[in-house]
N, C-alpha and C. Protein backbone atom coordinates (compact mmCIF):
# COMPACT_ATOMS: atom_id res chain seq x y z
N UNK A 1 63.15 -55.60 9.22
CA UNK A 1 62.10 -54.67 8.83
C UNK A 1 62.58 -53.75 7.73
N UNK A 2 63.95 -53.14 7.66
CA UNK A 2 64.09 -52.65 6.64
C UNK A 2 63.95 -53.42 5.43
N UNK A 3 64.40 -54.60 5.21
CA UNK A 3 64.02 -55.31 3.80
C UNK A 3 62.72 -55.21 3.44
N UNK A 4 61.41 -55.27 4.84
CA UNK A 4 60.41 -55.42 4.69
C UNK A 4 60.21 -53.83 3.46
N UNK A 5 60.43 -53.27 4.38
CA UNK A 5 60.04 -51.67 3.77
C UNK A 5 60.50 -51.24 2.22
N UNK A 6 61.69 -51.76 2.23
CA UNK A 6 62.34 -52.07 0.61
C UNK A 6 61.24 -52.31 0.17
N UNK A 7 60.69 -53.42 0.09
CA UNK A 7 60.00 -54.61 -0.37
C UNK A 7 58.50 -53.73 -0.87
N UNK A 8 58.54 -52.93 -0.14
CA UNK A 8 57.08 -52.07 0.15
C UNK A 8 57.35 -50.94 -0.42
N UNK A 9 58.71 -50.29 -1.28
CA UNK A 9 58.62 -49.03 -1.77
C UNK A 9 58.64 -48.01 -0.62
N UNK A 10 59.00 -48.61 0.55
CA UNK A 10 58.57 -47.50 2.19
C UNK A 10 56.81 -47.44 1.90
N UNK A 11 55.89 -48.04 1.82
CA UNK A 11 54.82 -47.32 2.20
C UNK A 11 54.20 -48.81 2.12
N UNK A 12 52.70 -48.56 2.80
CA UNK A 12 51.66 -49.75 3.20
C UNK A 12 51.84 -49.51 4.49
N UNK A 13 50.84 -50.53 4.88
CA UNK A 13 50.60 -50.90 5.92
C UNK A 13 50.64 -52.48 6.70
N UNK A 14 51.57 -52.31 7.69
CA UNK A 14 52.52 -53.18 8.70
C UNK A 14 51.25 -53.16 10.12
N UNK A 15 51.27 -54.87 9.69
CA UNK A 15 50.78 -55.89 11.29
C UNK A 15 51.98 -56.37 12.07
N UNK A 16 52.11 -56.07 12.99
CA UNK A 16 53.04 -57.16 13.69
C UNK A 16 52.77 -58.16 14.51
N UNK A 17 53.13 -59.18 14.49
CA UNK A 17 53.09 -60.30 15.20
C UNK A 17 53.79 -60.90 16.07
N UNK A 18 54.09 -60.55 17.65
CA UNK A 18 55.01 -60.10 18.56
C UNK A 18 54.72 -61.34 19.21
N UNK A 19 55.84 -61.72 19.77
CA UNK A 19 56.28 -63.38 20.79
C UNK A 19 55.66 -62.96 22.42
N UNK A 20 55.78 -63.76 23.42
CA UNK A 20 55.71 -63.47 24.30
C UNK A 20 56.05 -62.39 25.29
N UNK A 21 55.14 -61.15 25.00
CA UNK A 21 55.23 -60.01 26.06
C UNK A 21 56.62 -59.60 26.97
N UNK A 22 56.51 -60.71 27.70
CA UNK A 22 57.55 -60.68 28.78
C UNK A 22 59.12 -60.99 28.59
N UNK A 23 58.93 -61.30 26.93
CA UNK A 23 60.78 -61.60 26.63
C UNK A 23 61.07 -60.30 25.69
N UNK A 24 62.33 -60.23 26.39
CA UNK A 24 63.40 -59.12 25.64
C UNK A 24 63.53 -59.37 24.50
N UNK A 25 63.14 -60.11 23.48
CA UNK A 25 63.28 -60.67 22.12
C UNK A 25 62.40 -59.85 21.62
N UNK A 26 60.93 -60.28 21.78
CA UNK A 26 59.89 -59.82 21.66
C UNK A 26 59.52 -58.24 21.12
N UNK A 27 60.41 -57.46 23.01
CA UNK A 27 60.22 -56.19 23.05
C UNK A 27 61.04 -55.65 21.98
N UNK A 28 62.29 -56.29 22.12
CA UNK A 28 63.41 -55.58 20.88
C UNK A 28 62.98 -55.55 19.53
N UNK A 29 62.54 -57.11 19.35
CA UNK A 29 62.07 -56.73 17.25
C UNK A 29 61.02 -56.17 17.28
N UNK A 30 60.23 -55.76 18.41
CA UNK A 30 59.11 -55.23 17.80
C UNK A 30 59.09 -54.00 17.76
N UNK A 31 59.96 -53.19 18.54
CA UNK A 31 61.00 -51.88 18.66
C UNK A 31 61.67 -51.57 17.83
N UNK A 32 62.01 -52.50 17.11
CA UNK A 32 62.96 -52.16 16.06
C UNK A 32 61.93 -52.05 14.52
N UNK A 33 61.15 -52.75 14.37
CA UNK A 33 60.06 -52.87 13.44
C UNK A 33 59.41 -51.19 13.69
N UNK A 34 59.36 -50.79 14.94
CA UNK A 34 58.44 -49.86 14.73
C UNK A 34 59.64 -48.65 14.54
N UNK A 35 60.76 -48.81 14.97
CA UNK A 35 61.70 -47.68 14.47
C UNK A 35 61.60 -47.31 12.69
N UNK A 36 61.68 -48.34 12.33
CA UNK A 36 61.97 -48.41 11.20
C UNK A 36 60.64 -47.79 10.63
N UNK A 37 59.40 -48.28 10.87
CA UNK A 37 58.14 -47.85 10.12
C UNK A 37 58.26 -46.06 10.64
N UNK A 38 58.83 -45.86 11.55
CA UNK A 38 58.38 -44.56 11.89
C UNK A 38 59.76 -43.40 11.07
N UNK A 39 60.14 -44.12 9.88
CA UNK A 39 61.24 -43.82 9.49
C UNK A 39 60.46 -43.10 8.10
N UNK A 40 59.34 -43.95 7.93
CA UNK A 40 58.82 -43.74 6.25
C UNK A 40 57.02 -43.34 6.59
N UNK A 41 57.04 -42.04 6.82
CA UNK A 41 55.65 -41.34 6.57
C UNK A 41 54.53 -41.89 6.19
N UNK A 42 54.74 -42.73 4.62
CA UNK A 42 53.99 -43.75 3.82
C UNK A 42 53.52 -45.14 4.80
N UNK A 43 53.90 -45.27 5.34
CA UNK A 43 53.78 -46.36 6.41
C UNK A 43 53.55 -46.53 7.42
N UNK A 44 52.77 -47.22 7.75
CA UNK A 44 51.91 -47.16 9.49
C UNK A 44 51.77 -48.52 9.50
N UNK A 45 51.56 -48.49 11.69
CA UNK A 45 50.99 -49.97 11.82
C UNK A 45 50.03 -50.18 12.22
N UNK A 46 49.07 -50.98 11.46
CA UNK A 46 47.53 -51.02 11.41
C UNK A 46 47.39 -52.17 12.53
N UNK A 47 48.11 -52.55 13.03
CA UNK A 47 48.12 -54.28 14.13
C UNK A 47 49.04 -54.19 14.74
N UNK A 48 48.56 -54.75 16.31
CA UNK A 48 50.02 -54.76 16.82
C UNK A 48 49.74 -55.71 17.89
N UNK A 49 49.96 -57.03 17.69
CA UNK A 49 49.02 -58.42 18.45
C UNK A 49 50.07 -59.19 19.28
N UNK A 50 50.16 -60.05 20.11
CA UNK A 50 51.00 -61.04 20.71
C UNK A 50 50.44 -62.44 20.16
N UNK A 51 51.55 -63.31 19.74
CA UNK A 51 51.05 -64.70 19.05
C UNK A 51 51.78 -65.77 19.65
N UNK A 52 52.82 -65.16 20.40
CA UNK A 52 53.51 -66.01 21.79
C UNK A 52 54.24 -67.11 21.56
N UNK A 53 54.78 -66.38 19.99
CA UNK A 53 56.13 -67.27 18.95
C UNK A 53 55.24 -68.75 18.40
N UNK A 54 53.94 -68.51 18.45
CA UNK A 54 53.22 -69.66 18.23
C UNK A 54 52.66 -70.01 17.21
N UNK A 55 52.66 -70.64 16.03
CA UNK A 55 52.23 -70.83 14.83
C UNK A 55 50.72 -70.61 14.76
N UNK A 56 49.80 -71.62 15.66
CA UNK A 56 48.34 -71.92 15.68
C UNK A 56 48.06 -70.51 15.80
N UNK A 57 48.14 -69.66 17.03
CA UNK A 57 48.26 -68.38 17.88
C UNK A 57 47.91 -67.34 16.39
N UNK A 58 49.20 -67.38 15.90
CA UNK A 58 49.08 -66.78 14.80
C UNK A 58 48.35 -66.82 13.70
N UNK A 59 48.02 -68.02 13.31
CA UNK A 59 47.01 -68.48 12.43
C UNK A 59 45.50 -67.54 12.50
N UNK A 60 45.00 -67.44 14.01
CA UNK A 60 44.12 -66.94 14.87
C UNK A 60 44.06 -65.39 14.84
N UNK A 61 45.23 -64.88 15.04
CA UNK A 61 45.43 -63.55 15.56
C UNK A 61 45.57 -63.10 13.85
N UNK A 62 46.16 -63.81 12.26
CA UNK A 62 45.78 -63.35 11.15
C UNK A 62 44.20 -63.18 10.92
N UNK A 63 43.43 -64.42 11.37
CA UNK A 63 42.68 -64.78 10.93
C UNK A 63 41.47 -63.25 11.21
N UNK A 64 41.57 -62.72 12.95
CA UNK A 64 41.12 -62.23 13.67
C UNK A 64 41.28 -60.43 12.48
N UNK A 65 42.61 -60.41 12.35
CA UNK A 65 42.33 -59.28 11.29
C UNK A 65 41.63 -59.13 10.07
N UNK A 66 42.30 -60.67 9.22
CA UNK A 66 41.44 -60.65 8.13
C UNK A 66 39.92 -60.54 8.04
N UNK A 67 39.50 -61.12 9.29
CA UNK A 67 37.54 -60.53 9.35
C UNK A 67 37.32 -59.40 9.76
N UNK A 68 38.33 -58.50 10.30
CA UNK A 68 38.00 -57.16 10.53
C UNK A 68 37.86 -56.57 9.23
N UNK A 69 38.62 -56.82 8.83
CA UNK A 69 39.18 -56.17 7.08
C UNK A 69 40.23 -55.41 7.41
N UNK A 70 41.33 -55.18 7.93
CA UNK A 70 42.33 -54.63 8.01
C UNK A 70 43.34 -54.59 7.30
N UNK A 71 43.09 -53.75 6.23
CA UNK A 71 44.10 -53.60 4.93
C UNK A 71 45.79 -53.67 5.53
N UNK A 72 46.24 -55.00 5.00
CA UNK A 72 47.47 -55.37 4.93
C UNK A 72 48.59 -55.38 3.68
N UNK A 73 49.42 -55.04 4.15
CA UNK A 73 50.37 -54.86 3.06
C UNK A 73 51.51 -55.68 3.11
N UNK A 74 51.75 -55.94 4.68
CA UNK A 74 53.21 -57.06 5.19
C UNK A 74 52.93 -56.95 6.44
N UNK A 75 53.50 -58.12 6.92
CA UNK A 75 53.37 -58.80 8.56
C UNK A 75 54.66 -58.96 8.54
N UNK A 76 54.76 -58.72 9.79
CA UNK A 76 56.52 -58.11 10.26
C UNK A 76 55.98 -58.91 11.92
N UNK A 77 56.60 -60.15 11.35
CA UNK A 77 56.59 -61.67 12.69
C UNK A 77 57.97 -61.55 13.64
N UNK A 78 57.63 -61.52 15.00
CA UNK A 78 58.93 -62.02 15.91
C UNK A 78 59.61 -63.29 15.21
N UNK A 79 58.87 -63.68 14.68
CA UNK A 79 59.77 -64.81 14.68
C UNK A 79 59.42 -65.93 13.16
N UNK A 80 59.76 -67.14 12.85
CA UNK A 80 58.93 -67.20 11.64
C UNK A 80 57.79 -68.24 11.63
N UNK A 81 57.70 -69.08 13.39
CA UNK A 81 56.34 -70.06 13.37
C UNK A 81 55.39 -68.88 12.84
N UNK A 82 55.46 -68.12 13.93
CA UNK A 82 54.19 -66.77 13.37
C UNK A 82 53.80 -66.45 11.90
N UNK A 83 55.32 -66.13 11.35
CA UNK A 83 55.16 -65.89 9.58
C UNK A 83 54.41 -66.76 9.24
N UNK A 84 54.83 -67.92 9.42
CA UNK A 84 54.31 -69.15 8.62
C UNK A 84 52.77 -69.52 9.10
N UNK A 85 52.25 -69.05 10.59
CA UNK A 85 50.93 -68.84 10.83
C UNK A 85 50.08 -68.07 10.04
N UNK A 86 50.52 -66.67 9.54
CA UNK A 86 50.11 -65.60 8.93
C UNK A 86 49.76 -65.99 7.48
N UNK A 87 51.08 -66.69 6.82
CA UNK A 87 50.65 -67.86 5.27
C UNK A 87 49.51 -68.67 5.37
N UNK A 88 49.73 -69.63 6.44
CA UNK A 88 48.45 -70.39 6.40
C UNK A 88 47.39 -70.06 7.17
N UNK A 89 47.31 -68.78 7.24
CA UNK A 89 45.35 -68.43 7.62
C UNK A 89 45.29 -67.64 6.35
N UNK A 90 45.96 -67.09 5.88
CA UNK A 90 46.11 -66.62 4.31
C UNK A 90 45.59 -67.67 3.28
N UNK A 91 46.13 -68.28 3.29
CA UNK A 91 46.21 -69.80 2.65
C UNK A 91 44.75 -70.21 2.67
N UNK A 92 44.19 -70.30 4.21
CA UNK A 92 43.04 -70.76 4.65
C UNK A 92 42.00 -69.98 4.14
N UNK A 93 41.99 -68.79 4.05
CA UNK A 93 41.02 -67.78 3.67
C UNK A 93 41.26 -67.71 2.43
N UNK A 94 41.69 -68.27 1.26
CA UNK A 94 41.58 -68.10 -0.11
C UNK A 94 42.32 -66.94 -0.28
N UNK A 95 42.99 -66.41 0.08
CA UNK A 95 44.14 -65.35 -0.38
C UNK A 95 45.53 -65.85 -0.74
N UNK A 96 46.09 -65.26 -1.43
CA UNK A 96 47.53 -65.60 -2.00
C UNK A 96 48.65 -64.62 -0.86
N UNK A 97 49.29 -65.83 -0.06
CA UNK A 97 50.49 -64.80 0.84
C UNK A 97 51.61 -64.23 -0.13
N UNK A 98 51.64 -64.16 -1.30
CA UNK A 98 52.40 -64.01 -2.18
C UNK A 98 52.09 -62.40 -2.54
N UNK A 99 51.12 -61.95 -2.33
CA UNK A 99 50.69 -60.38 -1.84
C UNK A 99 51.01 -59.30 -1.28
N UNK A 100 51.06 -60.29 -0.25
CA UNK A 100 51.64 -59.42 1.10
C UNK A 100 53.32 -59.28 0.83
N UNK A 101 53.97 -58.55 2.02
CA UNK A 101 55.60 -59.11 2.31
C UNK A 101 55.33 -59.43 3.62
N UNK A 102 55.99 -60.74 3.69
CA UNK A 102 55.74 -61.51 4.74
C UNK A 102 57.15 -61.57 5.52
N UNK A 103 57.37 -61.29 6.74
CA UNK A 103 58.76 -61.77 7.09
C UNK A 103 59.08 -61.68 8.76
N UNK A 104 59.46 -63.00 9.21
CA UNK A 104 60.12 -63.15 10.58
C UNK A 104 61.33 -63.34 10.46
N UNK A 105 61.92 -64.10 11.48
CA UNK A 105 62.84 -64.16 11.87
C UNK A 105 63.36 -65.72 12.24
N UNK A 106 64.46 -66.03 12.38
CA UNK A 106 65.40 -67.81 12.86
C UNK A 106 65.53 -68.33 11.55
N UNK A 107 65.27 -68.46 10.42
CA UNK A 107 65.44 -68.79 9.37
C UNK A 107 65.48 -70.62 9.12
N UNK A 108 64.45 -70.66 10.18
CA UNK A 108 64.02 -72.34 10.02
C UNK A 108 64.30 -73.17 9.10
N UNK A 109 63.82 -74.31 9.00
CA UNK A 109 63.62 -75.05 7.88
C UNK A 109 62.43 -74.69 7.41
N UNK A 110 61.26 -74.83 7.73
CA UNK A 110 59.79 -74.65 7.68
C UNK A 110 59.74 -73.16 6.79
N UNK A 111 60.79 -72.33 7.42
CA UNK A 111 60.26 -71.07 7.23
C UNK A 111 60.79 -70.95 5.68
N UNK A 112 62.44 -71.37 5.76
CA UNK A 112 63.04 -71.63 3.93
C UNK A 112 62.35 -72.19 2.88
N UNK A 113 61.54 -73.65 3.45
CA UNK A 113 60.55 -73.67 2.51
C UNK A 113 59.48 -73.02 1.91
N UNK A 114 58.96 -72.31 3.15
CA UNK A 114 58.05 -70.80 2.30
C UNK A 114 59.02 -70.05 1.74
N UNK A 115 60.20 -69.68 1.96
CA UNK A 115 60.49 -68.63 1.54
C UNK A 115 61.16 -69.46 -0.27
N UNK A 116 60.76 -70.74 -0.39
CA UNK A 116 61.63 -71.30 -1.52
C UNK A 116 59.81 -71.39 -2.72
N UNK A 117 58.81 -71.21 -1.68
CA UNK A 117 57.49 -71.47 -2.21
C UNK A 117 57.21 -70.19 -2.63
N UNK A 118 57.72 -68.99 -2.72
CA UNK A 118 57.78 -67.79 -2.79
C UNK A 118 56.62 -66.72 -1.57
N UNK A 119 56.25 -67.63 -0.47
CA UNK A 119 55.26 -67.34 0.69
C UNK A 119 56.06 -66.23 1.32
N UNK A 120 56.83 -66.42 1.81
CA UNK A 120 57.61 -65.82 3.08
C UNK A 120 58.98 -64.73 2.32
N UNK A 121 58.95 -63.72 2.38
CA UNK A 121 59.90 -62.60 1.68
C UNK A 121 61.00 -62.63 2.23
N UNK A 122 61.10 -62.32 3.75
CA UNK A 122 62.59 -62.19 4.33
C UNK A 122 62.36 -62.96 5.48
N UNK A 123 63.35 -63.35 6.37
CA UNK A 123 63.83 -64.06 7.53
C UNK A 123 65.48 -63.84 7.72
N UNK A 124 65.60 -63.67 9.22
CA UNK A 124 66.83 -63.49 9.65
C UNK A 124 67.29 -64.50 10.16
N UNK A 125 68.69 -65.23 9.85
CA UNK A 125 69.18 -66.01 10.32
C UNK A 125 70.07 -65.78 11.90
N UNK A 126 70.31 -66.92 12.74
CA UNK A 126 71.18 -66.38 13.84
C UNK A 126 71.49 -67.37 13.95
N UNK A 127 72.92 -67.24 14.33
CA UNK A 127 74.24 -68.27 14.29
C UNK A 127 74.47 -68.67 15.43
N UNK A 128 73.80 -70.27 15.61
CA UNK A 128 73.45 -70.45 16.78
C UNK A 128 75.18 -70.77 17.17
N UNK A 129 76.02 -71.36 15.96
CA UNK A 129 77.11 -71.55 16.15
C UNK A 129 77.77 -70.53 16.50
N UNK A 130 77.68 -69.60 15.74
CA UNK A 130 78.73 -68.64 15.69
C UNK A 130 78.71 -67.51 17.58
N UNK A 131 76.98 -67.86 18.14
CA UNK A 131 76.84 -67.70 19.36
C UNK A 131 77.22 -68.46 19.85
N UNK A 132 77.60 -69.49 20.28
CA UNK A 132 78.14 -70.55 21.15
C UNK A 132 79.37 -70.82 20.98
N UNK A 133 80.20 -70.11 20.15
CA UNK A 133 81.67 -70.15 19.71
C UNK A 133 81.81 -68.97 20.78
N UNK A 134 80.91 -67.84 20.21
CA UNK A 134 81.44 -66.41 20.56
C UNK A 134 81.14 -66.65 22.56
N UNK A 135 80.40 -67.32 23.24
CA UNK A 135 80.10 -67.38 24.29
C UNK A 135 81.50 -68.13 25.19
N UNK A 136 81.90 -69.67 24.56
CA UNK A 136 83.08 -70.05 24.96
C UNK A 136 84.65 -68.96 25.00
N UNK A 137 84.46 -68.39 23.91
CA UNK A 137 85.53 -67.59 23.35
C UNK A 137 85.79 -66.72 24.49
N UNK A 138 84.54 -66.08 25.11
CA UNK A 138 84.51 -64.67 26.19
C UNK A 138 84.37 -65.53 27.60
N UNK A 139 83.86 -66.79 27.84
CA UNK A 139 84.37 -67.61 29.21
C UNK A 139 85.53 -67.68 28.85
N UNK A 140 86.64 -68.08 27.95
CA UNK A 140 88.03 -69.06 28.17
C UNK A 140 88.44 -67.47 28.26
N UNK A 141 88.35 -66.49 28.13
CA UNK A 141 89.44 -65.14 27.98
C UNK A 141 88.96 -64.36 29.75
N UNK A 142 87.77 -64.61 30.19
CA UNK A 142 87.01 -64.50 31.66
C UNK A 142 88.27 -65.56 32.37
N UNK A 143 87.97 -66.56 31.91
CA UNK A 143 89.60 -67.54 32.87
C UNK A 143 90.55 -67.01 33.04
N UNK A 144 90.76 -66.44 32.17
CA UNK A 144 92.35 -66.32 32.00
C UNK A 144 92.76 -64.95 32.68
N UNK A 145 91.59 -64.36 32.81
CA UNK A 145 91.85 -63.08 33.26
C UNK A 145 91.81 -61.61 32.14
N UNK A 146 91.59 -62.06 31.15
CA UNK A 146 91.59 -61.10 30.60
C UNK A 146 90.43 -60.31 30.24
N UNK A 147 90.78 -59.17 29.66
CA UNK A 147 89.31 -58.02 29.40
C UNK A 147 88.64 -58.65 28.33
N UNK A 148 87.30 -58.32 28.20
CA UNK A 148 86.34 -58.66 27.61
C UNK A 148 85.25 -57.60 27.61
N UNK A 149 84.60 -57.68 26.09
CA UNK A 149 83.70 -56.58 26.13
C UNK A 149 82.19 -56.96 26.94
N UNK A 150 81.46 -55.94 27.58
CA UNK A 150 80.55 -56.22 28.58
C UNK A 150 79.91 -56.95 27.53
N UNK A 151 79.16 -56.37 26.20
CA UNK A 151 78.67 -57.35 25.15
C UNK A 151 79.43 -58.11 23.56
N UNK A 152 78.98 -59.00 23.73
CA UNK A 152 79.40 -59.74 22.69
C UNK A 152 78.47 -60.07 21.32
N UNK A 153 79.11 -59.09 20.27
CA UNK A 153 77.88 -59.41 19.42
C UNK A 153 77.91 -60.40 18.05
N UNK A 154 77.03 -61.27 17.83
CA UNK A 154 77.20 -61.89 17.10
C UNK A 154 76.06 -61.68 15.80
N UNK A 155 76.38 -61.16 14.59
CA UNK A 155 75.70 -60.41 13.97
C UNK A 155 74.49 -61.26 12.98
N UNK A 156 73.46 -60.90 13.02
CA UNK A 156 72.18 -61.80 12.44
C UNK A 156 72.37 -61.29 11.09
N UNK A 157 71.92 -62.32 10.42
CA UNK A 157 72.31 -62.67 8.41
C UNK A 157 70.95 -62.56 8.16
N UNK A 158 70.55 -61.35 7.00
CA UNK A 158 69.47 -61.58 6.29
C UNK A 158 69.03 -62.48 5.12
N UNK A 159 68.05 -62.99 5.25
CA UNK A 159 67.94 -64.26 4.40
C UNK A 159 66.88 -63.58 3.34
N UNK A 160 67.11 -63.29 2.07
CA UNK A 160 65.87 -62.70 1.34
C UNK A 160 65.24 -63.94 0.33
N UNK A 161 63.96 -63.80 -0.25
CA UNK A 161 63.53 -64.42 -1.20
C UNK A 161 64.88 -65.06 -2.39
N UNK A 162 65.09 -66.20 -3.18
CA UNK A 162 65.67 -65.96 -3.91
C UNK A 162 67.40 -66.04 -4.11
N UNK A 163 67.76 -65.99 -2.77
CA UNK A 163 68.99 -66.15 -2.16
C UNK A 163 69.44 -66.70 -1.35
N UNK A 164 68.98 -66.98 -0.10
CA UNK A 164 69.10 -67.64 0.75
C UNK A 164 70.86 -68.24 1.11
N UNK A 165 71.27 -66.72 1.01
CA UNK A 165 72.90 -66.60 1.40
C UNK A 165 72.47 -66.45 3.15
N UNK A 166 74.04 -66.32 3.23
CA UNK A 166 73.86 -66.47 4.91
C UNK A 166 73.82 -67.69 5.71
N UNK A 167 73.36 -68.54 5.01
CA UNK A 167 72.81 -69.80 5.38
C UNK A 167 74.26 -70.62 5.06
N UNK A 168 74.41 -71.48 6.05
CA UNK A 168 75.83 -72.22 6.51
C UNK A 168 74.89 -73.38 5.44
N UNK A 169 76.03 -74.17 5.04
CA UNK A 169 75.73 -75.31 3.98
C UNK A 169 75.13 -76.60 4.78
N UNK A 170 75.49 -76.89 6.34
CA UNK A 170 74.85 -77.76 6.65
C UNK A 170 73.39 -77.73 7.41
N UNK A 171 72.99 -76.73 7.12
CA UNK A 171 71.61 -75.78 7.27
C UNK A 171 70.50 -76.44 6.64
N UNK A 172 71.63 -75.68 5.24
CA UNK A 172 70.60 -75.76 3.81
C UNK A 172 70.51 -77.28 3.52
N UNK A 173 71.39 -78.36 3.70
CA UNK A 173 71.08 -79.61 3.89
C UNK A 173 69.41 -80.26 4.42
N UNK A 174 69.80 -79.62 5.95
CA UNK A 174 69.17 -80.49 6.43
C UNK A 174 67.61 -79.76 5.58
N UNK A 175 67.41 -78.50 5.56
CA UNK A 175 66.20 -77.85 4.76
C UNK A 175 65.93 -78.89 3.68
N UNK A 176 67.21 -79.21 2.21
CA UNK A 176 66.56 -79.73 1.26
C UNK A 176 66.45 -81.17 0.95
């Protein structure tokens, strides 16, 4: 969300497009999205919907604003099926997502290609490796007996328009 806000000069107006209710994923980015908006005066959130990490969902729940008329500025997605829902009801309705700042999160394949189509602004990558390294790493040191921190963090890579650093090379493979 902060890139989002970059992206925005701090000001407009932020939809969010939140995963399933009941997951800690969900509650966290969408907590963290609203920390951040409540950081910059210029900025409010005009939407605040569940799309249940679901592309179609999302398609629906854009679509559902755009007939309200709910002046948008960027959609700030749990995740990036959603983003990429939000493009194509955009898409669908004769608008250019190239307007908005658009940005979720997992840094898909699907989602790199919007973001290579210039659709999709930011996405966060997460290392599914670098989690499943860091998970073995804190069982084999649990064996052995030794201390370990209660959490283990494995730090998420921002992926912006244009760059698409962060991204491990056999990633970007399978993407191009």
């Amino acid at each position: 969300m902060k890139a989002i806000a970059k992206l925005l000069n701090n000001k407009g107006n932020v939809v969010i497009m939140m995963g399933e209710l009941a997951t800690q994923a969900a509650v966290l980015r969408t907590e963290g999205v609203e920390k951040v908006v409540a950081q910059h005066p210029e900025m409010k959130i005009v939407g605040k919907q569940t799309a249940n990490w679901r592309r179609n969902e999302a398609i629906d729940l854009m679509n559902n604003w755009l007939v309200a008329g709910t002046k948008i500025d960027a959609v700030a997605a749990n995740n990036d099926e959603m983003a990429i829902g939000a493009i194509l009801a955009l898409q669908q309705a004769g608008k250019d997502p190239k307007k908005l700042v658009i940005g979720g999160i997992d840094a898909t394949a699907d989602a790199l290609a919007e973001m290579e189509k210039g659709n999709l602004a930011v996405t966060v990558f997460q290392d599914a490796k670098g989690q499943g390294r860091g998970a073995v790493e804190t069982a084999v040191k649990l064996i052995k007996g030794e201390k370990v921190e209660s959490f283990v963090w494995i730090p998420f890579e921002l992926v912006t328009a244009g760059e698409l650093q962060g991204i491990p090379q056999e990633v970007m493979l399978l993407v191009l």
